[in-house]
C-alpha atoms as a PDB file:
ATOM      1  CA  UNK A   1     133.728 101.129  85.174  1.00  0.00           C
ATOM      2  CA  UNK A   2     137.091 100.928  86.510  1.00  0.00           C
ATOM      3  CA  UNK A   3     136.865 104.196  88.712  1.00  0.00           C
ATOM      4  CA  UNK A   4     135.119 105.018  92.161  1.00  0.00           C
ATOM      5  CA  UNK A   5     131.713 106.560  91.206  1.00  0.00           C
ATOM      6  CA  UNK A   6     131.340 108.461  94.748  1.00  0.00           C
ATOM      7  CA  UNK A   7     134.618 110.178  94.182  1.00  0.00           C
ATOM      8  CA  UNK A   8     133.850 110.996  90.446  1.00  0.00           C
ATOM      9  CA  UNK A   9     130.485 112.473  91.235  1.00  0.00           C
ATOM     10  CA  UNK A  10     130.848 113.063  94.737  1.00  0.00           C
ATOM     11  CA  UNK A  11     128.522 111.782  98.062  1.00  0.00           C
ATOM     12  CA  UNK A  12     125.410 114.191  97.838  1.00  0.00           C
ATOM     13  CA  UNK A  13     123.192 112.034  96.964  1.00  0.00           C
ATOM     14  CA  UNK A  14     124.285 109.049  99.332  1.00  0.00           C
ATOM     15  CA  UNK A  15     121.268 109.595 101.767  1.00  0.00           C
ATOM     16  CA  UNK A  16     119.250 107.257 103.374  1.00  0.00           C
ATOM     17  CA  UNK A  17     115.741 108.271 101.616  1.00  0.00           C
ATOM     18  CA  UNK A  18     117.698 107.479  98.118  1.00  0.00           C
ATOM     19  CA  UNK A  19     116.712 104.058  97.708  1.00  0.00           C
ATOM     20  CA  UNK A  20     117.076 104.060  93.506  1.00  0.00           C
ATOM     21  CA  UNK A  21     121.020 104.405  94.420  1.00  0.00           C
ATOM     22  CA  UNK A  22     121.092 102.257  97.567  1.00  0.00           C
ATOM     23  CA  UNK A  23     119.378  99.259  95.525  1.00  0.00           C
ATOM     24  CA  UNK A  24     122.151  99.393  93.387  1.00  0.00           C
ATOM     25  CA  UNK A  25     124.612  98.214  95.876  1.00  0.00           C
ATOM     26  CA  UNK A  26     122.370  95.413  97.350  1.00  0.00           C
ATOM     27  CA  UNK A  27     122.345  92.089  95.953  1.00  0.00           C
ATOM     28  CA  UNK A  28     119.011  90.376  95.533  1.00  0.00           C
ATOM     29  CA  UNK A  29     119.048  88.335  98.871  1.00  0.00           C
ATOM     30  CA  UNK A  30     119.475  91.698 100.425  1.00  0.00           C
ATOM     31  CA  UNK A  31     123.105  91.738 101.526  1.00  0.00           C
ATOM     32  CA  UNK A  32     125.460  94.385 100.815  1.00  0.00           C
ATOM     33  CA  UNK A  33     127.801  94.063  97.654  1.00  0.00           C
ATOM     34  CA  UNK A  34     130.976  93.364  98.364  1.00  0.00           C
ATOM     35  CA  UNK A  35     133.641  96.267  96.774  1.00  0.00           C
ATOM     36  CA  UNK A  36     134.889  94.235  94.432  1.00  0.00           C
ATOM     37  CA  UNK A  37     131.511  94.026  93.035  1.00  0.00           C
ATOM     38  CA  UNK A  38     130.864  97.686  93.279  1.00  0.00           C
ATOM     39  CA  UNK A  39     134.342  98.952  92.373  1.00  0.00           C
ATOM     40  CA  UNK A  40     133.820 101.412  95.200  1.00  0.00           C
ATOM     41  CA  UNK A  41     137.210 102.329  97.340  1.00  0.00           C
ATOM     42  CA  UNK A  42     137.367 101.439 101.060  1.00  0.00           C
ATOM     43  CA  UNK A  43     135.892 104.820 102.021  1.00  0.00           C
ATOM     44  CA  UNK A  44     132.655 104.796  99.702  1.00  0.00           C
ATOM     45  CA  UNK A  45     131.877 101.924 100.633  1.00  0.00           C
ATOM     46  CA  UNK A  46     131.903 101.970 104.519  1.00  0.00           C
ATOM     47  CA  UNK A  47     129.851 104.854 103.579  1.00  0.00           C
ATOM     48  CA  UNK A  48     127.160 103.133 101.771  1.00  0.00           C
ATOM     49  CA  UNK A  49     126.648 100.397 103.775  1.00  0.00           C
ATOM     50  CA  UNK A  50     126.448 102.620 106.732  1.00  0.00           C
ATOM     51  CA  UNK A  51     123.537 104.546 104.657  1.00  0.00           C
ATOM     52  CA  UNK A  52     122.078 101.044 103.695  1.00  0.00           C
ATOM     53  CA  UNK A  53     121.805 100.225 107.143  1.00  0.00           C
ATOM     54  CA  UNK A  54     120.374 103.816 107.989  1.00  0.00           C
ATOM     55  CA  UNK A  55     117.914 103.298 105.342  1.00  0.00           C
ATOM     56  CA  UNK A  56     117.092  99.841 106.735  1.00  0.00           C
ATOM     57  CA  UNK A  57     116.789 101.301 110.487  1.00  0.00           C
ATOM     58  CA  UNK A  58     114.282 103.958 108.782  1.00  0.00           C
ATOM     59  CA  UNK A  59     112.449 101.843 106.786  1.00  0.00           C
ATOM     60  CA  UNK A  60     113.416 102.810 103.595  1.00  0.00           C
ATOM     61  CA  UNK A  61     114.663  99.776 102.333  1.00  0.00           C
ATOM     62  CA  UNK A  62     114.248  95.979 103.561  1.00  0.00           C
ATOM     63  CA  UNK A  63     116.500  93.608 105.574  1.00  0.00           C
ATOM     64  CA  UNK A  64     115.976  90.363 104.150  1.00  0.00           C
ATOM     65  CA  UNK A  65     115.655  91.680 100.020  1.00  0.00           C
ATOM     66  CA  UNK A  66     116.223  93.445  97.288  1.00  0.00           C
ATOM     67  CA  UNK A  67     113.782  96.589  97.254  1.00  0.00           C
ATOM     68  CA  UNK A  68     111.079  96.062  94.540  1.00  0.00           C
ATOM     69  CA  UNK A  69     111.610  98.286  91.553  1.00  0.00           C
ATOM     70  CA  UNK A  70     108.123  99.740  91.706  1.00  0.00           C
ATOM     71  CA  UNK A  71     108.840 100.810  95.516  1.00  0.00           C
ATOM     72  CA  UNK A  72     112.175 102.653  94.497  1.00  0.00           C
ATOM     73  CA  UNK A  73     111.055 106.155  94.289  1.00  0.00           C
ATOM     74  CA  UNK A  74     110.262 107.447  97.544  1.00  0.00           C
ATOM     75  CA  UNK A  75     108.549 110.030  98.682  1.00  0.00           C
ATOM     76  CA  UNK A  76     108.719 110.064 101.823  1.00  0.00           C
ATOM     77  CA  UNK A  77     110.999 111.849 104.513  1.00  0.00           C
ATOM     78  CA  UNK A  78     112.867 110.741 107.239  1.00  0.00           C
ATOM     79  CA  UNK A  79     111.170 112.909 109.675  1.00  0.00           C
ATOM     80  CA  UNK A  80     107.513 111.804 108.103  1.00  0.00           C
ATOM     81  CA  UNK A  81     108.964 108.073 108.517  1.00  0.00           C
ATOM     82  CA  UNK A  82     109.842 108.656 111.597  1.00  0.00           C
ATOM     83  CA  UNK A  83     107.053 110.110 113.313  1.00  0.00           C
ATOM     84  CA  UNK A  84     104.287 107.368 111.573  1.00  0.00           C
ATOM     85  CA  UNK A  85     106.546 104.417 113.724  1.00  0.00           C
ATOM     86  CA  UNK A  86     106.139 106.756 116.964  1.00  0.00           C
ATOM     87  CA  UNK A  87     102.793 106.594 116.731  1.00  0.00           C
ATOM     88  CA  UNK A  88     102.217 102.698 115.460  1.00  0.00           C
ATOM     89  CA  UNK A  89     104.670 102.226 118.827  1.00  0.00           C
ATOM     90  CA  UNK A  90     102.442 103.678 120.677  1.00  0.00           C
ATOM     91  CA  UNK A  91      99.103 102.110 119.314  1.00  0.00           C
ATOM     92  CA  UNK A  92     100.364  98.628 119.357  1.00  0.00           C
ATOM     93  CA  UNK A  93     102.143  99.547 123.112  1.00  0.00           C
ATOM     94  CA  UNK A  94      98.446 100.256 124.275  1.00  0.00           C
ATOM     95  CA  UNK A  95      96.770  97.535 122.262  1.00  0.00           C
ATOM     96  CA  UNK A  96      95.188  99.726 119.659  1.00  0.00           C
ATOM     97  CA  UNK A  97      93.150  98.040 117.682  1.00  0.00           C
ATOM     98  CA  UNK A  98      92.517  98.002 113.394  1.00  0.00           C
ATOM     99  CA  UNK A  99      89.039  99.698 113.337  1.00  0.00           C
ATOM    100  CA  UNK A 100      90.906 103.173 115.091  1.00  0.00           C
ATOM    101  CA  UNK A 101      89.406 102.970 118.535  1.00  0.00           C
ATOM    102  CA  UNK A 102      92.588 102.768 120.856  1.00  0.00           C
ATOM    103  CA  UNK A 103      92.354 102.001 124.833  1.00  0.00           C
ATOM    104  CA  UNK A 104      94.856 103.006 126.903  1.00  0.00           C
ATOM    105  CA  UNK A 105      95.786 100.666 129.839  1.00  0.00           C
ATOM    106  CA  UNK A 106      93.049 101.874 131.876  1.00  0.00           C
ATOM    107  CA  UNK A 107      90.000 101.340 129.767  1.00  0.00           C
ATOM    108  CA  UNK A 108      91.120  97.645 129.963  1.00  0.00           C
ATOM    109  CA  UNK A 109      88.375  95.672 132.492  1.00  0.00           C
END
């Protein structure tokens, strides 16, 4: 392919929860392809390394490695994503422990 694919097709489906298209673009020590790998132009692809890196920042996708192929599909949405790290924040911010009994800061003796 000789062509930019985001400006045949267009950029709808450049989000962050699409990690089958993201994974794409990633080489397998986790980096982001360079353009002349991906035959994107300029613009595409400051675009989908910015969405790699929103992915990362959510979760979706690692830092260090290419996502596993079985993990590609998610299901999951940003907002869901976002509000399971709130609360393993605050669990691990009051020393919650595994077994689902959290202390807050006063129960401490």
């Amino acid at each position: 392919v000789n062509y930019c694919v985001c400006c045949y097709h267009g950029t709808e489906m450049l989000q962050p929860d699409n990690t089958t298209l993201l994974s794409q673009f990633v080489a397998d020590n986790g980096t982001v392809l360079p353009k002349r790998l991906t035959k994107l132009c300029s613009k595409h692809q400051r675009a989908v390394a910015s969405t790699i890196k929103q992915a990362r920042a959510l979760n979706f996708m690692p830092f260090h490695s290419k996502l596993h192929p079985k993990l590609r599909f998610t299901s999951v949405t940003p907002e869901a994503a976002s509000e399971s790290t709130d609360a393993q924040r605050k669990s691990a911010a009051y020393g919650g422990s595994r077994d689902g009994s959290d202390s807050t800061p006063g129960d401490r003796a």
